[in-house]
N, C-alpha and C. Protein backbone atom coordinates (compact mmCIF):
# COMPACT_ATOMS: atom_id res chain seq x y z
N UNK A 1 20.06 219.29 322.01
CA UNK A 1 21.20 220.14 322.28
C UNK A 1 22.45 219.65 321.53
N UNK A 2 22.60 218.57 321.44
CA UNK A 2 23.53 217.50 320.75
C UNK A 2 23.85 217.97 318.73
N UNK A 3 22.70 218.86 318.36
CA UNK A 3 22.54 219.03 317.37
C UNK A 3 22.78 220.25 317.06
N UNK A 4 22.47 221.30 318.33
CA UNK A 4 23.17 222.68 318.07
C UNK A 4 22.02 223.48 318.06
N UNK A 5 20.86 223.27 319.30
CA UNK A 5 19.48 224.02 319.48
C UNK A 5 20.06 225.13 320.68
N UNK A 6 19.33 225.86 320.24
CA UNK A 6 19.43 227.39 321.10
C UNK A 6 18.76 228.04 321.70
N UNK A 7 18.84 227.74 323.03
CA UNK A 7 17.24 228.41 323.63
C UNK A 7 17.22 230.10 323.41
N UNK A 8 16.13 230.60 323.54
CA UNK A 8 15.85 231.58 322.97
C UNK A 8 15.72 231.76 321.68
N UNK A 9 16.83 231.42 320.78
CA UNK A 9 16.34 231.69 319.49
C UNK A 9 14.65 231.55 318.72
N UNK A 10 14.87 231.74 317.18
CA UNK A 10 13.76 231.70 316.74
C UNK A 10 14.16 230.34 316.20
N UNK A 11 12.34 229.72 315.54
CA UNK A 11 12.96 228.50 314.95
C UNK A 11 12.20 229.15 313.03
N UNK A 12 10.92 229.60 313.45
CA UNK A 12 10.86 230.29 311.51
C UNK A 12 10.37 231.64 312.19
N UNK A 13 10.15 232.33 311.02
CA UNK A 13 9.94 233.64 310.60
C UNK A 13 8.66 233.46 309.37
N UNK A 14 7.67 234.11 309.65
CA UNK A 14 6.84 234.31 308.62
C UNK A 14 7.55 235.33 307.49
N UNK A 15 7.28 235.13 306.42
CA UNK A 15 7.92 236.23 305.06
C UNK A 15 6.54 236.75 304.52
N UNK A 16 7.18 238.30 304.08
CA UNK A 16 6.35 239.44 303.43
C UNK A 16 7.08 239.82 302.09
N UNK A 17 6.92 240.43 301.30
CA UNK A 17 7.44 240.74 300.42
C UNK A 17 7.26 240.37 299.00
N UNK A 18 7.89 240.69 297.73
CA UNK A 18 6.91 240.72 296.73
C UNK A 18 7.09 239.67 295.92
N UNK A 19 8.03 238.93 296.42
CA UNK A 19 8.62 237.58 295.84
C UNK A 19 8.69 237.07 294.20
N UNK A 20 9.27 238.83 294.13
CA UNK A 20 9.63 238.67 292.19
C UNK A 20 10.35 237.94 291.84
N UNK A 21 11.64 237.33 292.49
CA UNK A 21 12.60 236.89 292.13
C UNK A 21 12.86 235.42 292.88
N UNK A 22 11.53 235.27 293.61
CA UNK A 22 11.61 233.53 294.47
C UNK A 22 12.12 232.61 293.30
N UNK A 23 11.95 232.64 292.26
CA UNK A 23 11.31 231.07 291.53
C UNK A 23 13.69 230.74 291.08
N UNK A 24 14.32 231.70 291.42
CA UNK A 24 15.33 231.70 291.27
C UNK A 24 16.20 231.26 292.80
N UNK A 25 15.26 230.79 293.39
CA UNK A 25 15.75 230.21 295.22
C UNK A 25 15.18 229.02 295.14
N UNK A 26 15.82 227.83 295.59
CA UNK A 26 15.04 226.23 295.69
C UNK A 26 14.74 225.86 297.31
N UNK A 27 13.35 226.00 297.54
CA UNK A 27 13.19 226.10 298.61
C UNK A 27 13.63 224.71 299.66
N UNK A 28 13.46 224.75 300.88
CA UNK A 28 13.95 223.02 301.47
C UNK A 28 15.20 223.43 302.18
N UNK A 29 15.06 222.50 303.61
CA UNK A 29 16.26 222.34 304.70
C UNK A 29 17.73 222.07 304.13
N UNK A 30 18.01 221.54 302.76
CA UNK A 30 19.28 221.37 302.17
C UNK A 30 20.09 222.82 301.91
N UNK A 31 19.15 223.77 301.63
CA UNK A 31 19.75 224.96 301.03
C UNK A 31 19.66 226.11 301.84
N UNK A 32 20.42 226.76 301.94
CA UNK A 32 20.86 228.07 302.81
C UNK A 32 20.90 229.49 302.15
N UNK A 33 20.70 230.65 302.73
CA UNK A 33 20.73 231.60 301.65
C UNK A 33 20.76 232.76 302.74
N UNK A 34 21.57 233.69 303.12
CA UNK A 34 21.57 234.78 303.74
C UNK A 34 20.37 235.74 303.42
N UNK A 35 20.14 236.46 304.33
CA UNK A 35 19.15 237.27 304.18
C UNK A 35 19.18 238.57 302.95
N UNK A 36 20.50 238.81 302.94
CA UNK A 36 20.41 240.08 301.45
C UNK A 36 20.26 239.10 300.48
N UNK A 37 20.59 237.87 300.30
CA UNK A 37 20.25 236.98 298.99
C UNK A 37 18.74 236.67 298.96
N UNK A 38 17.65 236.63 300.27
CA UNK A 38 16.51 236.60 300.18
C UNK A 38 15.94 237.76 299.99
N UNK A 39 16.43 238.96 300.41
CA UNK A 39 16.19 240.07 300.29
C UNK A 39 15.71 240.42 298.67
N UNK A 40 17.02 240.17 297.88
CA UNK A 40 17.09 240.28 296.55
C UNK A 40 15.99 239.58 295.75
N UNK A 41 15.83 238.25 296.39
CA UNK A 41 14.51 237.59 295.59
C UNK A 41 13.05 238.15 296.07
N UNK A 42 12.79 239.01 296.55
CA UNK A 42 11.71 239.98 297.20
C UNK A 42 11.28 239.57 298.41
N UNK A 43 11.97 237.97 299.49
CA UNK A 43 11.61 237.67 300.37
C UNK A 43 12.00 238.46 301.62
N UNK A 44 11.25 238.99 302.49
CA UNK A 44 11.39 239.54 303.58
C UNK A 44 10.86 238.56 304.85
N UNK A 45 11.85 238.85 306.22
CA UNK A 45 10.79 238.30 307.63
C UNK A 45 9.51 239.18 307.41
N UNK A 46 8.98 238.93 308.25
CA UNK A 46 7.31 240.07 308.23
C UNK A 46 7.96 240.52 309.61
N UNK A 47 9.29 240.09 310.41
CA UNK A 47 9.27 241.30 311.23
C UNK A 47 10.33 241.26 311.96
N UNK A 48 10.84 241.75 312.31
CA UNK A 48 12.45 242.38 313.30
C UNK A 48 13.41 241.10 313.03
N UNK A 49 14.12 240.78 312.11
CA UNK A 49 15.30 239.72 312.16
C UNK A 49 16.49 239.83 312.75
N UNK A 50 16.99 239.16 313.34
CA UNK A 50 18.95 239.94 313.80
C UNK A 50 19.29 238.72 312.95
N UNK A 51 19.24 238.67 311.59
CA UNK A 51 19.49 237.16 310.92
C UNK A 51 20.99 237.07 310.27
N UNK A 52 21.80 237.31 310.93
CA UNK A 52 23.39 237.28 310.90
C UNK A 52 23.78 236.07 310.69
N UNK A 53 22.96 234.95 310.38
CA UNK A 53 23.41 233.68 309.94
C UNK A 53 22.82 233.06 308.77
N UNK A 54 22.87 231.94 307.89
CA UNK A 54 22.26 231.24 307.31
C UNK A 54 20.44 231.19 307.08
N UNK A 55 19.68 231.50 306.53
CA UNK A 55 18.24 231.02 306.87
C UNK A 55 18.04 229.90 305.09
N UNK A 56 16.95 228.95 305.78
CA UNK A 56 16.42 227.90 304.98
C UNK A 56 15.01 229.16 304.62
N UNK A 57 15.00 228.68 303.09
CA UNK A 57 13.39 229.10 302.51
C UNK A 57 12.90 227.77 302.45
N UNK A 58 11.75 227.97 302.99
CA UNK A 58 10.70 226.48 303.45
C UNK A 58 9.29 227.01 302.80
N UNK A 59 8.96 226.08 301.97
CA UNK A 59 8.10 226.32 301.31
C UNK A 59 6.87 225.32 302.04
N UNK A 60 5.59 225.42 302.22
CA UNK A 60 4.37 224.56 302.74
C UNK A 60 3.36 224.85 302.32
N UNK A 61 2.86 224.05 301.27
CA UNK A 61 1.56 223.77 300.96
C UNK A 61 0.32 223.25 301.35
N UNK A 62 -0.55 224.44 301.47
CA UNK A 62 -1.79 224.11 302.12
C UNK A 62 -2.57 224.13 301.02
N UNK A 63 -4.14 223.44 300.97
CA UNK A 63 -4.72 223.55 300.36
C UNK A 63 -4.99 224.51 299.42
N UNK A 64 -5.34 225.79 300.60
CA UNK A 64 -5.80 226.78 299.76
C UNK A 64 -4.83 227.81 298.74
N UNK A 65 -3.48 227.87 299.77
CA UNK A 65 -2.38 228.49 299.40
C UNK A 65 -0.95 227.84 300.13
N UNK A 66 -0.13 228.35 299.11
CA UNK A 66 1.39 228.02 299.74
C UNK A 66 1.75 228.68 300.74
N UNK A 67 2.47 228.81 301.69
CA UNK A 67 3.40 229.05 302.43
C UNK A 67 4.70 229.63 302.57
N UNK A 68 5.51 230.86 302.31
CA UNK A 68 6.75 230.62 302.45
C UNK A 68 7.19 231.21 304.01
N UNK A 69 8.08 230.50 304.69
CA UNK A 69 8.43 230.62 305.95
C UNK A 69 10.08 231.04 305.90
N UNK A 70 10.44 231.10 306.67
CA UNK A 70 12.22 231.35 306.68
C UNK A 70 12.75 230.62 308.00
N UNK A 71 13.70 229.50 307.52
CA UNK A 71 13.49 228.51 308.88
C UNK A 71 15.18 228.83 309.41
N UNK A 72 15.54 229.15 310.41
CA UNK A 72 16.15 229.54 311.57
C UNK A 72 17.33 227.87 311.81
N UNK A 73 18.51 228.41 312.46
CA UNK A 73 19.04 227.27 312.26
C UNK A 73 18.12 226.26 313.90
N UNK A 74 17.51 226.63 314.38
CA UNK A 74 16.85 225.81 315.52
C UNK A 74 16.23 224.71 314.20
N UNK A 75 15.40 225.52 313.48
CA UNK A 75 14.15 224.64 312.30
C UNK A 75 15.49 223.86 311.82
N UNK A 76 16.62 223.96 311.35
CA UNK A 76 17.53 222.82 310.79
C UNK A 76 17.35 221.43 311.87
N UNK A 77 17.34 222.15 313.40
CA UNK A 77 17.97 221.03 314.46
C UNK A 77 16.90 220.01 314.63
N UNK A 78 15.68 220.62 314.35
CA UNK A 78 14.27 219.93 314.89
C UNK A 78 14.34 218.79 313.41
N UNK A 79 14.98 219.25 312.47
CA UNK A 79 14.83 217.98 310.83
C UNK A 79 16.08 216.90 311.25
N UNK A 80 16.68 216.86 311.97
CA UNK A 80 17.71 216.16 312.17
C UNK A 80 17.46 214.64 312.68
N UNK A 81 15.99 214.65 313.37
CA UNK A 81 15.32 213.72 313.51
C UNK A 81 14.74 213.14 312.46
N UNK A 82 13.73 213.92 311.60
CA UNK A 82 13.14 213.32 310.64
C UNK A 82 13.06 214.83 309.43
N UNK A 83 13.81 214.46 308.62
CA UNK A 83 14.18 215.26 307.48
C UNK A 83 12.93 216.04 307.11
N UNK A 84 12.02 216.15 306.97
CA UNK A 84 10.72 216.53 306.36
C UNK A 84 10.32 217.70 307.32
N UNK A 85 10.23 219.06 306.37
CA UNK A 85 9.95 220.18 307.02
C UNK A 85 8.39 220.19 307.68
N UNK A 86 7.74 218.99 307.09
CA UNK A 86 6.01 219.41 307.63
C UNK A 86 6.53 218.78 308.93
N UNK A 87 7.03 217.40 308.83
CA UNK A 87 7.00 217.35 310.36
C UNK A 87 7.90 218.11 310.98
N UNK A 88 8.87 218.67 310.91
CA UNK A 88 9.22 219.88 311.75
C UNK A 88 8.43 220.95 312.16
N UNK A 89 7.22 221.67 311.47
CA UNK A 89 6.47 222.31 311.75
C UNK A 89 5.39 221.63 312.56
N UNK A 90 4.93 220.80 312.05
CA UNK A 90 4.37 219.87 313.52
C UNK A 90 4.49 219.84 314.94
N UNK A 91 6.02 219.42 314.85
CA UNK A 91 7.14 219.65 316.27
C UNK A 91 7.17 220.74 317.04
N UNK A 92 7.13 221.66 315.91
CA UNK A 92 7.36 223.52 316.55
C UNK A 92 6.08 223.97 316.81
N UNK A 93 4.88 223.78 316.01
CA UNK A 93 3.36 223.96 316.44
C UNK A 93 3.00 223.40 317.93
N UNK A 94 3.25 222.28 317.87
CA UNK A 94 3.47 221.19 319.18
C UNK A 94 3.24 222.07 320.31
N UNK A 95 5.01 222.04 319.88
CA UNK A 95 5.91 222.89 320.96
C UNK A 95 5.32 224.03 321.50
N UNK A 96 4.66 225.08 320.43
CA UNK A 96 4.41 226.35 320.65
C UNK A 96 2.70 226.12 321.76
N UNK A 97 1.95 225.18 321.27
CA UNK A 97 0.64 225.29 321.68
C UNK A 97 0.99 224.77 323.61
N UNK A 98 1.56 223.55 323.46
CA UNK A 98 2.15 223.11 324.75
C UNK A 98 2.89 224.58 325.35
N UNK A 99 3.56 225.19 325.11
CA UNK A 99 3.94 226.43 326.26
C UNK A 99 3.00 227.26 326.03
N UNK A 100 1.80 227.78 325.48
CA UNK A 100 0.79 229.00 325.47
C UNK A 100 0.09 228.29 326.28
N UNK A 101 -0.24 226.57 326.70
CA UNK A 101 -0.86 226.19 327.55
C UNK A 101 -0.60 226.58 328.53
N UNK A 102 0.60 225.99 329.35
CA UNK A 102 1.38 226.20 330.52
C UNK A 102 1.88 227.57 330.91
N UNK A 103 2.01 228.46 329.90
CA UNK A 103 1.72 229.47 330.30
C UNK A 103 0.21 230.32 331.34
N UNK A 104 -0.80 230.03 330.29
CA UNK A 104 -2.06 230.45 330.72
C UNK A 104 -1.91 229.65 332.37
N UNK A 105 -1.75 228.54 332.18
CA UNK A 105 -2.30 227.40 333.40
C UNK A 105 -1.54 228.31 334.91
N UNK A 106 -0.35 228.50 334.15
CA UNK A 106 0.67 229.25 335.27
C UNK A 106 0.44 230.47 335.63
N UNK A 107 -0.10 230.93 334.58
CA UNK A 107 -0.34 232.61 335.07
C UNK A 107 -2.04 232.77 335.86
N UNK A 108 -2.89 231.39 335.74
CA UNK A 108 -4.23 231.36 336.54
C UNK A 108 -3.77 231.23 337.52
N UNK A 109 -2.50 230.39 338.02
CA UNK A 109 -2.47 229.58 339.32
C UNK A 109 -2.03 231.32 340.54
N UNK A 110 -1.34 231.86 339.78
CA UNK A 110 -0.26 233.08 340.14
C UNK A 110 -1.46 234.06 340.67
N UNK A 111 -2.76 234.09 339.81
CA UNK A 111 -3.67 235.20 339.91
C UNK A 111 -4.36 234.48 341.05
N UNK A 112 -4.98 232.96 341.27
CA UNK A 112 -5.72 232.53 342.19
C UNK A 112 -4.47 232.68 343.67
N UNK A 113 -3.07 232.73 343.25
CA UNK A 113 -2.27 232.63 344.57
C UNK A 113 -2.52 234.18 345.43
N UNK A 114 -2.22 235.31 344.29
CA UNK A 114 -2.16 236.24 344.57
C UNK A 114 -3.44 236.89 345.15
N UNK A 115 -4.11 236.47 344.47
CA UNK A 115 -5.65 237.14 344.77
C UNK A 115 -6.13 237.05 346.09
């Protein structure tokens, strides 16, 4: 919280788009770029943004293929610990699998209460 995390918010955005004009954006948590400036390089969210602020292009390489993500100022707060976007995605994967757990766990307990 100390760093400026926001509950609710998003922390990335998957991107769609035709990415004619990426190689003119340097991807990484240092650099910032509004969304009509990603827009322009053919990067799109893949879905509903209210992105009225800053977004990071985060680039991640997987074996088979790259990655481009659009990281949210939450994804800035989670590097503040340790600079390196993989382990931020780590953190947020983490994060995400730990509440789809506790979710399910919570919503069995609700159906065995109710039932």
């Amino acid at each position: 919280a100390q760093h400026g995390w926001q509950n609710g918010q998003p922390v990335v955005s998957a991107t769609r788009g035709s990415r004619t004009g990426i190689d003119s954006l340097e991807p990484g948590i240092d650099n910032q770029y509004s969304l009509s400036a990603l827009n322009q390089a053919g990067v799109e969210p893949a879905g509903y943004c209210r992105c009225d602020y800053p977004l990071r292009l985060l680039l991640l390489r997987h074996q088979s293929n790259d990655e481009y993500l659009l990281g949210h100022p939450n994804f800035y707060v989670i590097t503040r610990y340790n600079h390196s976007s993989y382990y931020a995605m780590a953190v947020h994967e983490l994060a995400q699998a730990i509440k789809s757990g506790y979710q399910k766990l919570t919503g069995k307990e609700q159906t065995a209460v109710s039932g």
